[in-house]
Protein backbone atom coordinates (compact mmCIF):
# COMPACT_ATOMS: atom_id res chain seq x y z
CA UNK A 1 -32.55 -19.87 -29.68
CA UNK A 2 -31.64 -16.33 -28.71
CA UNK A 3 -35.42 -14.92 -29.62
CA UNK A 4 -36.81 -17.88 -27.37
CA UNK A 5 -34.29 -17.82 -24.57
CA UNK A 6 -34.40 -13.85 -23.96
CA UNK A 7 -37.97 -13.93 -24.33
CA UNK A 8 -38.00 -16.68 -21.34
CA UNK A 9 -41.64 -18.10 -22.22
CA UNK A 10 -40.97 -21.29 -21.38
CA UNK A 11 -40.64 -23.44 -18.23
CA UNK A 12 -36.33 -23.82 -18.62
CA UNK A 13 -35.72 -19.73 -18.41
CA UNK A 14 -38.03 -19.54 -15.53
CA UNK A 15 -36.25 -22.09 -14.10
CA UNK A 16 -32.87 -20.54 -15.28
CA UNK A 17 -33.73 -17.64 -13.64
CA UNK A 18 -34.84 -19.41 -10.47
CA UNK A 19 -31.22 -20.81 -10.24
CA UNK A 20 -29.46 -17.65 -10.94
CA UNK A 21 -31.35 -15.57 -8.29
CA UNK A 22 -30.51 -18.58 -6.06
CA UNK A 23 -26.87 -18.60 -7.02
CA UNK A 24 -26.37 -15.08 -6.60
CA UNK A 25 -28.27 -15.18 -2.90
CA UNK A 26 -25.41 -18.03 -2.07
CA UNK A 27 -22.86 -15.56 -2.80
CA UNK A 28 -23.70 -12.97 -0.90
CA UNK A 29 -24.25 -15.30 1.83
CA UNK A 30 -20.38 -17.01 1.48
CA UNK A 31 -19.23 -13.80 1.25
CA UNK A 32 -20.62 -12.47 4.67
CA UNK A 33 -19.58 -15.67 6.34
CA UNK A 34 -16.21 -15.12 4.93
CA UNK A 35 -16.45 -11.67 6.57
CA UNK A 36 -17.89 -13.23 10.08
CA UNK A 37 -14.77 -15.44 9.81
CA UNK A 38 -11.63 -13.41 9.14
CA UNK A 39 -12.91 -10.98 11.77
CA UNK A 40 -12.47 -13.73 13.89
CA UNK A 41 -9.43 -14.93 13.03
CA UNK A 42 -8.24 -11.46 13.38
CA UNK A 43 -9.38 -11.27 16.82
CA UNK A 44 -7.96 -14.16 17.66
CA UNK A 45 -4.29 -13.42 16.58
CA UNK A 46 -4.82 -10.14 18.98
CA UNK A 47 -6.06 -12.03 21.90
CA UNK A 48 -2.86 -14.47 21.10
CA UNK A 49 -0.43 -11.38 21.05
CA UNK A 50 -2.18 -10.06 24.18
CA UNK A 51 -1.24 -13.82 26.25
CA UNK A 52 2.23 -13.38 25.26
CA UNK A 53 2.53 -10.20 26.93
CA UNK A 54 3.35 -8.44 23.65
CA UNK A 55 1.73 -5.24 21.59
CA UNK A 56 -0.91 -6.70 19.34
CA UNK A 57 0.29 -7.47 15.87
CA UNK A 58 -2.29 -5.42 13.43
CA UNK A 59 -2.82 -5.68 9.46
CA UNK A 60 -2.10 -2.42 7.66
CA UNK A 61 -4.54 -1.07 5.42
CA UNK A 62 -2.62 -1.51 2.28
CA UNK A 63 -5.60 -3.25 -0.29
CA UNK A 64 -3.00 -5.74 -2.11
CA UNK A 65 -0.64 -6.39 1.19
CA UNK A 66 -0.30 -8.46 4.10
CA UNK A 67 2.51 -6.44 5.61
CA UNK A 68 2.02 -6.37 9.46
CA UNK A 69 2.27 -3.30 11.47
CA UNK A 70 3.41 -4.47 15.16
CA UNK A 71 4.79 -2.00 17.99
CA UNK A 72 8.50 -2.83 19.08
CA UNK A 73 8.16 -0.88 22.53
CA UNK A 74 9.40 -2.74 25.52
CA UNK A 75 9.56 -2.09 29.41
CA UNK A 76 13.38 -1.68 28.85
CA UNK A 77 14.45 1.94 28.86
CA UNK A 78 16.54 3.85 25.87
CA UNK A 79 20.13 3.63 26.70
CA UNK A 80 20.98 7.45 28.17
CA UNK A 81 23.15 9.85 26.07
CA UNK A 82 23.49 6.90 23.45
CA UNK A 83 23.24 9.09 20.41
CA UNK A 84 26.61 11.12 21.58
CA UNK A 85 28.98 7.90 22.34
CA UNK A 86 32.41 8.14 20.84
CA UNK A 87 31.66 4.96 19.08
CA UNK A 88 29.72 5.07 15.58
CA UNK A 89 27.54 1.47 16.42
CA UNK A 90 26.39 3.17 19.39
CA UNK A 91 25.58 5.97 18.07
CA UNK A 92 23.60 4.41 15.71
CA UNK A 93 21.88 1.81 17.63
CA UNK A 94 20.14 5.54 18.98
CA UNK A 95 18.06 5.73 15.69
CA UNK A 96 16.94 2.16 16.50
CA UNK A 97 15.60 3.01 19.36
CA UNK A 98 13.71 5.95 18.33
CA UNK A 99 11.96 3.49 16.25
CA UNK A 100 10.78 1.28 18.89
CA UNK A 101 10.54 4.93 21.71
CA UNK A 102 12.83 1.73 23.93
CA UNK A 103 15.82 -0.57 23.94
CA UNK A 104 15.88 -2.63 21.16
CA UNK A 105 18.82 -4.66 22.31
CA UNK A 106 21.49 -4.53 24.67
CA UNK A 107 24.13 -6.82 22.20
CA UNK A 108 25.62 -4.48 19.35
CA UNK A 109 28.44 -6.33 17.56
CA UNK A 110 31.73 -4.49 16.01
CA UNK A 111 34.95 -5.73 13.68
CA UNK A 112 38.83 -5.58 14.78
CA UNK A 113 41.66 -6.31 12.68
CA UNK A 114 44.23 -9.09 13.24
CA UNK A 115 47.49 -7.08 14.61
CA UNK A 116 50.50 -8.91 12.94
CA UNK A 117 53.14 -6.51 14.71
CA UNK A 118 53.87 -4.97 18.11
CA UNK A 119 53.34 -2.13 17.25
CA UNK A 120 50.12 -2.98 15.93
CA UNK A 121 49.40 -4.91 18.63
CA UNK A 122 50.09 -1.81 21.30
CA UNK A 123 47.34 0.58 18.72
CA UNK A 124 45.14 -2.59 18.64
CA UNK A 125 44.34 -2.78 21.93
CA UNK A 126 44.78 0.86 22.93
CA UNK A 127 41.78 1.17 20.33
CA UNK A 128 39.96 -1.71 21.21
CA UNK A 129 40.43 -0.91 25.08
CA UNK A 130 38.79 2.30 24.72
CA UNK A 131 35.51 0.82 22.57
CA UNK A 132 35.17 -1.76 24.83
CA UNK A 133 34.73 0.75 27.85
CA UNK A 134 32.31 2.53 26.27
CA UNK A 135 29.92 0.00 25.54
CA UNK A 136 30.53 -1.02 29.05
CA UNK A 137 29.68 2.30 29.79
CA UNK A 138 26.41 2.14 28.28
CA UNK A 139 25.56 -1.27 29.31
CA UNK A 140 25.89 -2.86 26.00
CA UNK A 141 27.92 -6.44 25.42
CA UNK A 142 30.11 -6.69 22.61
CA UNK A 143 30.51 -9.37 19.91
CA UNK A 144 33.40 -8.55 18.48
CA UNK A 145 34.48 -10.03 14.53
CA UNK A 146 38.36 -10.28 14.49
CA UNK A 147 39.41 -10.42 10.85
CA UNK A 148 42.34 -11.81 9.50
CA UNK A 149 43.08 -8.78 7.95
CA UNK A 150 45.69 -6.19 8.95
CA UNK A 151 45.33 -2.96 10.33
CA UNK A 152 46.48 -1.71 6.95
CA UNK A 153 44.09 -3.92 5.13
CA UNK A 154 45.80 -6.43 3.92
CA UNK A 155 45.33 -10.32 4.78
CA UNK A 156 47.34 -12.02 7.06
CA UNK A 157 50.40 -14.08 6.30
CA UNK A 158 48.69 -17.54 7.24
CA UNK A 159 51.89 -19.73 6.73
CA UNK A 160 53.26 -16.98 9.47
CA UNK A 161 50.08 -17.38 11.07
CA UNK A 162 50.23 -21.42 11.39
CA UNK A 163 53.77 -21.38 12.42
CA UNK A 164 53.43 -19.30 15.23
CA UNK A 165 54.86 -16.23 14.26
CA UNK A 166 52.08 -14.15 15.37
CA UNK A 167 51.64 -15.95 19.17
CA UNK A 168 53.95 -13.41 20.58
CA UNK A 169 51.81 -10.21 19.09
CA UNK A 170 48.48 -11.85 20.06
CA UNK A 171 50.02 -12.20 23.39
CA UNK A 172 51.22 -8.69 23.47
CA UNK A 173 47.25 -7.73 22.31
CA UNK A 174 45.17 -9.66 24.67
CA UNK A 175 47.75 -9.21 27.73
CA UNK A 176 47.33 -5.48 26.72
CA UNK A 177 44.04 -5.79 26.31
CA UNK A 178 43.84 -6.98 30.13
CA UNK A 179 46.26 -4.16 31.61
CA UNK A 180 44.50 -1.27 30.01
CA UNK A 181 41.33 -3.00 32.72
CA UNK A 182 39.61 -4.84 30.31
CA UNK A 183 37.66 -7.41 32.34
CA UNK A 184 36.36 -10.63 31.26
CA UNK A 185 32.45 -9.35 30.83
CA UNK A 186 33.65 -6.23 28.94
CA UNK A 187 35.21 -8.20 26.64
CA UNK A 188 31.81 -9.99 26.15
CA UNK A 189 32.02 -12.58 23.05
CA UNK A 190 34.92 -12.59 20.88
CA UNK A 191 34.18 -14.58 16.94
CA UNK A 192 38.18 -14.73 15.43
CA UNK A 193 38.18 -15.57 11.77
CA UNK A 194 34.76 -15.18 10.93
CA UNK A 195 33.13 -16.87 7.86
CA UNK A 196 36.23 -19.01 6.99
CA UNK A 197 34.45 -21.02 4.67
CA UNK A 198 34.09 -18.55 2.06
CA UNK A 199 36.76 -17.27 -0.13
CA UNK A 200 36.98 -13.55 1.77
CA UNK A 201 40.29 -14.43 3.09
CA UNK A 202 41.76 -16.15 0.58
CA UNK A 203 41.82 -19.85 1.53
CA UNK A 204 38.96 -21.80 2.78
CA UNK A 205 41.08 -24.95 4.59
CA UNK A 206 39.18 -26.38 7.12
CA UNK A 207 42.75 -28.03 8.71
CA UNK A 208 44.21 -23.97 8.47
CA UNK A 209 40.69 -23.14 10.74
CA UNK A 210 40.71 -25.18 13.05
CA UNK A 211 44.69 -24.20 13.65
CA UNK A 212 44.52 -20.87 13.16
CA UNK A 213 41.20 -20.39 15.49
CA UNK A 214 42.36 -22.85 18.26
CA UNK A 215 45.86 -21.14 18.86
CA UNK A 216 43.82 -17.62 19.11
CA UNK A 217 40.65 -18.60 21.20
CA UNK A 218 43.36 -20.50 23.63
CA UNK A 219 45.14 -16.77 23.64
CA UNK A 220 42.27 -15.07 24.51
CA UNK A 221 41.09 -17.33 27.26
CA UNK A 222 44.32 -17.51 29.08
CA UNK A 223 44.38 -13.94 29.57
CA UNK A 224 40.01 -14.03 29.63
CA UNK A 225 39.30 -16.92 30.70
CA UNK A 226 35.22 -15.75 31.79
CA UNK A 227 35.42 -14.55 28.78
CA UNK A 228 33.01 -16.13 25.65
CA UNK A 229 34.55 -17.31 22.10
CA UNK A 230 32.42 -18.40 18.96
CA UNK A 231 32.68 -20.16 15.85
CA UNK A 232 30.93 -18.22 12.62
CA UNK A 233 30.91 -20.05 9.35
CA UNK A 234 28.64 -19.40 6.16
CA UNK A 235 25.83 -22.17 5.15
CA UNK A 236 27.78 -22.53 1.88
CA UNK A 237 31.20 -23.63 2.11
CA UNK A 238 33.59 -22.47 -0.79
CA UNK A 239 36.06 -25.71 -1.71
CA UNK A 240 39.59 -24.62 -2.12
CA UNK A 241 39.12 -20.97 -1.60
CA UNK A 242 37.33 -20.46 -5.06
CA UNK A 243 33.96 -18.45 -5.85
CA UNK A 244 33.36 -21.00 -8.33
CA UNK A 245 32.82 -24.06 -6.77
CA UNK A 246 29.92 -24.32 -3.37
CA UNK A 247 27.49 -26.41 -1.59
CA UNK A 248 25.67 -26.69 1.53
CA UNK A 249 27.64 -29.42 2.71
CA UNK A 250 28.42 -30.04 6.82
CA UNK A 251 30.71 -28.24 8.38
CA UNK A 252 31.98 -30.98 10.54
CA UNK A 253 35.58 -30.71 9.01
CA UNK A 254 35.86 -26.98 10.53
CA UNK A 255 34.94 -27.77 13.69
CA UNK A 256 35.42 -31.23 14.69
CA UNK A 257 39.11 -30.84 15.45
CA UNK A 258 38.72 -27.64 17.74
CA UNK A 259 39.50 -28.69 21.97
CA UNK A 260 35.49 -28.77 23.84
CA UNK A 261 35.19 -26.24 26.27
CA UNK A 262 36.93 -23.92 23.97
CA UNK A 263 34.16 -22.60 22.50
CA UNK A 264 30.82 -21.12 24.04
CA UNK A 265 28.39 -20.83 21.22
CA UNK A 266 28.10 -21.76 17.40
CA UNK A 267 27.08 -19.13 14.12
CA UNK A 268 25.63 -19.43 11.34
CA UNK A 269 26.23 -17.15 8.22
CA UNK A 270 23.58 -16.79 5.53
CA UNK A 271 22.00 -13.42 4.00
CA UNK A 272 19.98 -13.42 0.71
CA UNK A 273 21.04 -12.75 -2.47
CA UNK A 274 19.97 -10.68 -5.57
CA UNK A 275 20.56 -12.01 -9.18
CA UNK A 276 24.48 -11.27 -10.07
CA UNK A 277 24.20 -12.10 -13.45
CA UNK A 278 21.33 -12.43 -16.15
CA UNK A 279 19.58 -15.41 -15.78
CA UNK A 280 20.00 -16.16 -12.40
CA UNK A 281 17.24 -16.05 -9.78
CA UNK A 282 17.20 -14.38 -6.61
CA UNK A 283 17.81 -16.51 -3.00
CA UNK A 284 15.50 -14.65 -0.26
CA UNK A 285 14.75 -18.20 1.80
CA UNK A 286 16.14 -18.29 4.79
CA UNK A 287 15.31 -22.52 4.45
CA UNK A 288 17.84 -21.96 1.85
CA UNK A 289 20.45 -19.49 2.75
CA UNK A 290 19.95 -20.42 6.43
CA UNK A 291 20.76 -23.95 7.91
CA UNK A 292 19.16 -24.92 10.41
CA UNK A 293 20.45 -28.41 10.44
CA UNK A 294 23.86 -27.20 9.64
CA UNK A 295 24.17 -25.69 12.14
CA UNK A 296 23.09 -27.89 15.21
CA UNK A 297 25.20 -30.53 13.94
CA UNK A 298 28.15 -28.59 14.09
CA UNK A 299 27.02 -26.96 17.85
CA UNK A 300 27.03 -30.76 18.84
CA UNK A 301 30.12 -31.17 17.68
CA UNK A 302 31.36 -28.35 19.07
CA UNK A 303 29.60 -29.59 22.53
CA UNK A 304 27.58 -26.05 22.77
CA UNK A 305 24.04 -24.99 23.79
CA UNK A 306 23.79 -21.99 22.12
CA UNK A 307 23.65 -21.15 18.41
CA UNK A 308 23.38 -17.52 16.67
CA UNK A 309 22.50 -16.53 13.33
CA UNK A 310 24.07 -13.64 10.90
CA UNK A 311 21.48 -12.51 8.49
CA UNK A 312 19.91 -9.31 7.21
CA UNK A 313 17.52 -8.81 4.53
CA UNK A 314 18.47 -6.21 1.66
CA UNK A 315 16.70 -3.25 0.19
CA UNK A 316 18.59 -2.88 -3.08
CA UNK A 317 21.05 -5.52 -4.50
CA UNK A 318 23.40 -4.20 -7.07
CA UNK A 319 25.77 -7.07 -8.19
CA UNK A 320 28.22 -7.61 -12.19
CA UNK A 321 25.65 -7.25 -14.71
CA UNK A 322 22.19 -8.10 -13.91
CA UNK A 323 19.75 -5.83 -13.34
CA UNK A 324 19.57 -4.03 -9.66
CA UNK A 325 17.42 -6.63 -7.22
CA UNK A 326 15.02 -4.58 -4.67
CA UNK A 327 12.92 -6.41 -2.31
CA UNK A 328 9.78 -4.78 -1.01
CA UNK A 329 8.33 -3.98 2.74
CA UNK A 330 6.38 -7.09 2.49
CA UNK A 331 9.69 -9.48 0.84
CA UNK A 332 11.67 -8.13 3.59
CA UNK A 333 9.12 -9.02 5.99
CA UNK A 334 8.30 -12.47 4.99
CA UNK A 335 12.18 -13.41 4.86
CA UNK A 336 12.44 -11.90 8.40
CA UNK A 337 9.62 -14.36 9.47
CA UNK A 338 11.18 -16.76 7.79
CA UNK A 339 14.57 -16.36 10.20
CA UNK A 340 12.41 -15.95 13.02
CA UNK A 341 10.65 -19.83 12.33
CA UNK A 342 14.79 -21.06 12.11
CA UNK A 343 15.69 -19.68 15.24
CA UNK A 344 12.49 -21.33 16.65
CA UNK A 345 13.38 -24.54 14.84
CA UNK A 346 17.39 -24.50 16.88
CA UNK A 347 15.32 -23.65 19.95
CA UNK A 348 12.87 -26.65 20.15
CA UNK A 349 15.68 -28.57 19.54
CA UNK A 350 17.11 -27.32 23.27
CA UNK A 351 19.49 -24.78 22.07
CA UNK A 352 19.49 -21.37 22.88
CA UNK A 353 19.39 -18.92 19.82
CA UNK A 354 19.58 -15.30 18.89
CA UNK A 355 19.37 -13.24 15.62
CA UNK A 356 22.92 -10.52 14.87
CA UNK A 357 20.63 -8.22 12.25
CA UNK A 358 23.69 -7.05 10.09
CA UNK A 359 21.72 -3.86 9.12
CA UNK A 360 24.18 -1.55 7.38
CA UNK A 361 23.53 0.16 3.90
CA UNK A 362 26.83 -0.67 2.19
CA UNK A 363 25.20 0.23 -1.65
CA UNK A 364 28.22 2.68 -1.50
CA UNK A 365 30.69 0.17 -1.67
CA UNK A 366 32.04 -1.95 -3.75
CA UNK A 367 29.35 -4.73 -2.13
CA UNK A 368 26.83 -2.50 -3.69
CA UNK A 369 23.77 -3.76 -0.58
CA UNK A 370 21.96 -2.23 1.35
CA UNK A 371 20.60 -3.98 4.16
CA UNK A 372 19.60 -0.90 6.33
CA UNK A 373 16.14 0.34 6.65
CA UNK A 374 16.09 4.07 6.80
CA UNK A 375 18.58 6.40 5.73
CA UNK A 376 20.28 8.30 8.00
CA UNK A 377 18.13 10.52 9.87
CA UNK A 378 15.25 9.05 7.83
CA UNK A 379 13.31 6.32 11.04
CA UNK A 380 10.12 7.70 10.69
CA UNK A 381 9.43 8.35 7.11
CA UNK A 382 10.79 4.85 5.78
CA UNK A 383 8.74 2.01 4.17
CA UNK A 384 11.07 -0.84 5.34
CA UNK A 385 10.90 1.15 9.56
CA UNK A 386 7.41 -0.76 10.25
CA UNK A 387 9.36 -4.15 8.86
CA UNK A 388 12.61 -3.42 11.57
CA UNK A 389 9.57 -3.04 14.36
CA UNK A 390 7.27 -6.21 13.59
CA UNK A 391 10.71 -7.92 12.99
CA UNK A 392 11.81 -6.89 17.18
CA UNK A 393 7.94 -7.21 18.28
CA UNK A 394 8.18 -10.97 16.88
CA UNK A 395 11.53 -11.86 18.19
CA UNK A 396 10.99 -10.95 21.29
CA UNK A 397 7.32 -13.14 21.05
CA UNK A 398 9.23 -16.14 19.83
CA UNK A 399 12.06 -15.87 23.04
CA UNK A 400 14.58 -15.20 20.98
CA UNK A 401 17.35 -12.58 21.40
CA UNK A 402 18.33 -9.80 19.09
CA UNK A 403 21.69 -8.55 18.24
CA UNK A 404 22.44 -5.81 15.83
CA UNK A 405 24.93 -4.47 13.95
CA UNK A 406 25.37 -1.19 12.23
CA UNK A 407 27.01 2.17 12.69
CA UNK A 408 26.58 6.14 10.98
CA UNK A 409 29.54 5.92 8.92
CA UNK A 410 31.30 8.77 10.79
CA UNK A 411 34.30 7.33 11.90
């Protein structure tokens, strides 16, 4: 059989090799249709960024990537003398826009403690006062995360809390707040006991929440009342203040019992997460980490239009005793687009949304994250800056708003 087929004498190899040059003639055919096409498509996802009034999105040259490569440059001018502000999330919101040459954003959150004395009440506010002016200063509104932690770091006494023992030191806070000339827009949107749900502060009640949150939100209105106030909880909720026991369950129970009116917006909580032990597989969907439908059933509770997200995407996940998780250009990326699609989602529904980028590299704490994506100093020679600029090119194509958080770790 070998001797007679390589020989081809017959009628079948002549055939054989009929159909092979035929074969190989289809190929190369496919394959230059293949070509014609993806030019096409290519030109047609231009022309698309072109009618949306945005920088054309381009594919980087990588060979084995589809990591995108858009420009983040807006209209909107960098915010003057930025990079000298007195306050460290200014100052760093600078670098940000050297990456895009433009404002990226004029929302740039920051955290607070809970005073639980006068006289932390009186350094509260004198502190708070003074932050607050200079992002008014620099056109820039404030969400502002108050903790239930102490000045000194501790948690607060809830059972204190609940019976009113601290209504008299808010008072003294947010009525100094107001005589220092803190207007209602300075004080731009105000999020007290953040991410209740999870077992940060030691106790995950839903009945303590809605308490706790009402009596404070009521404080700050009656001394702000143009002021805004929003609800943040986490996707998962933590039953009785234990790591061990989750679920993505509604969050009706935190929520449901708060006044309407009270509140002006609702957030959702949800980053991804890197194996913590061996075994266990990384979470980098924002389908799972980020609710969607969580959320907009708690903003109807809650009688609100508007619904925000709190996400980031890490670089380097160091967690117990699995192995370091790091995420390439392209995983970062793709979970960004992934947020982008959920914002979307909230927004066809008929709320408004926005994105608050928690972008800090906290791989020096005991977190051991690092959701930045340059070191300091380091926008322009970073893998994960071209990520940061498609992310704000594609936000701002999808009509959603960006908020940021991060600061230089000076203060």
């Amino acid at each position: 059989m070998k001797y007679y087929y390589l020989q081809a004498h017959d009628k079948h190899a002549r055939i054989r090799r009929i159909q092979l040059a035929a074969i190989a003639a289809g190929v190369v055919i496919a394959a230059c249709i293949l070509l014609l096409i993806a030019a096409g498509t290519k030109k047609n996802m231009n022309d698309q960024a072109a009618k949306n009034n945005g920088p054309k999105a381009v594919m980087l040259d990588t060979n084995a990537t589809d990591l995108r490569q858009a420009n983040c440059q807006s209209k909107a001018k960098k915010h003057s003398a930025i990079e000298r502000s007195s306050v460290s999330q200014l100052r760093k919101l600078a670098e940000y826009e050297t990456a895009c040459d433009s404002s990226v954003t004029d929302t740039v959150s920051f955290f607070t403690a809970l005073p639980t004395t006068s006289n932390e009440a009186v350094d509260q506010a004198t502190d708070v006062a003074e932050t607050l002016k200079e992002y008014a200063r620099h056109g820039i509104t404030p969400v502002v995360f108050l903790e239930p932690n102490t000045p000194s770091g501790n948690v607060a006494d809830f059972t204190a809390y609940q019976s009113g023992s601290y209504d008299p030191i808010l008072e003294l806070f947010f009525s100094n707040l107001r005589s220092q000339g803190i207007t209602d827009k300075q004080m731009g949107m105000w999020v007290p006991l953040p991410e209740w749900n999870i077992p940060a502060w030691g106790n995950t009640e839903p009945a303590l929440f809605v308490d706790l949150f009402t009596r404070t939100a009521q404080m700050q209105k009656h001394f702000f009342p143009g002021s805004q106030v929003s609800v943040m909880l986490e996707s998962k909720t933590y039953i009785h203040g234990s790591w061990e026991a989750s679920s993505y369950s509604s969050l009706l129970p935190y929520v449901q019992g708060i006044p309407k009116g009270l509140v002006d917006s609702f957030g959702l909580q949800g980053f991804p997460w890197g194996a913590q032990d061996s075994g266990e597989v990384a979470i980098t969907d924002p389908k799972v980490y980020l609710r969607a439908d969580l959320a907009m059933e708690a903003a109807h509770a809650l009688g609100v239009k508007h619904i925000w997200f709190n996400t980031g995407t890490f670089r380097y996940f160091a967690k117990s005793t699995s192995k370091p998780t790091t995420l390439s250009p392209l995983q970062r990326q793709q979970d960004l687009s992934g947020v982008i699609n959920i914002a979307q989602e909230v927004k066809q529904a008929g709320f408004q949304s926005a994105i608050h980028l928690f972008a800090r590299d906290k791989s020096n704490t005991d977190e051991k994250i690092d959701w930045s994506y340059w070191s300091p100093g380091g926008v322009k020679n970073s893998p994960y800056t071209v990520v940061f600029q498609t992310f704000v090119h594609d936000v701002r194509a999808a009509g959603v708003s960006l908020w940021l958080y991060d600061n230089d770790g000076k203060d």
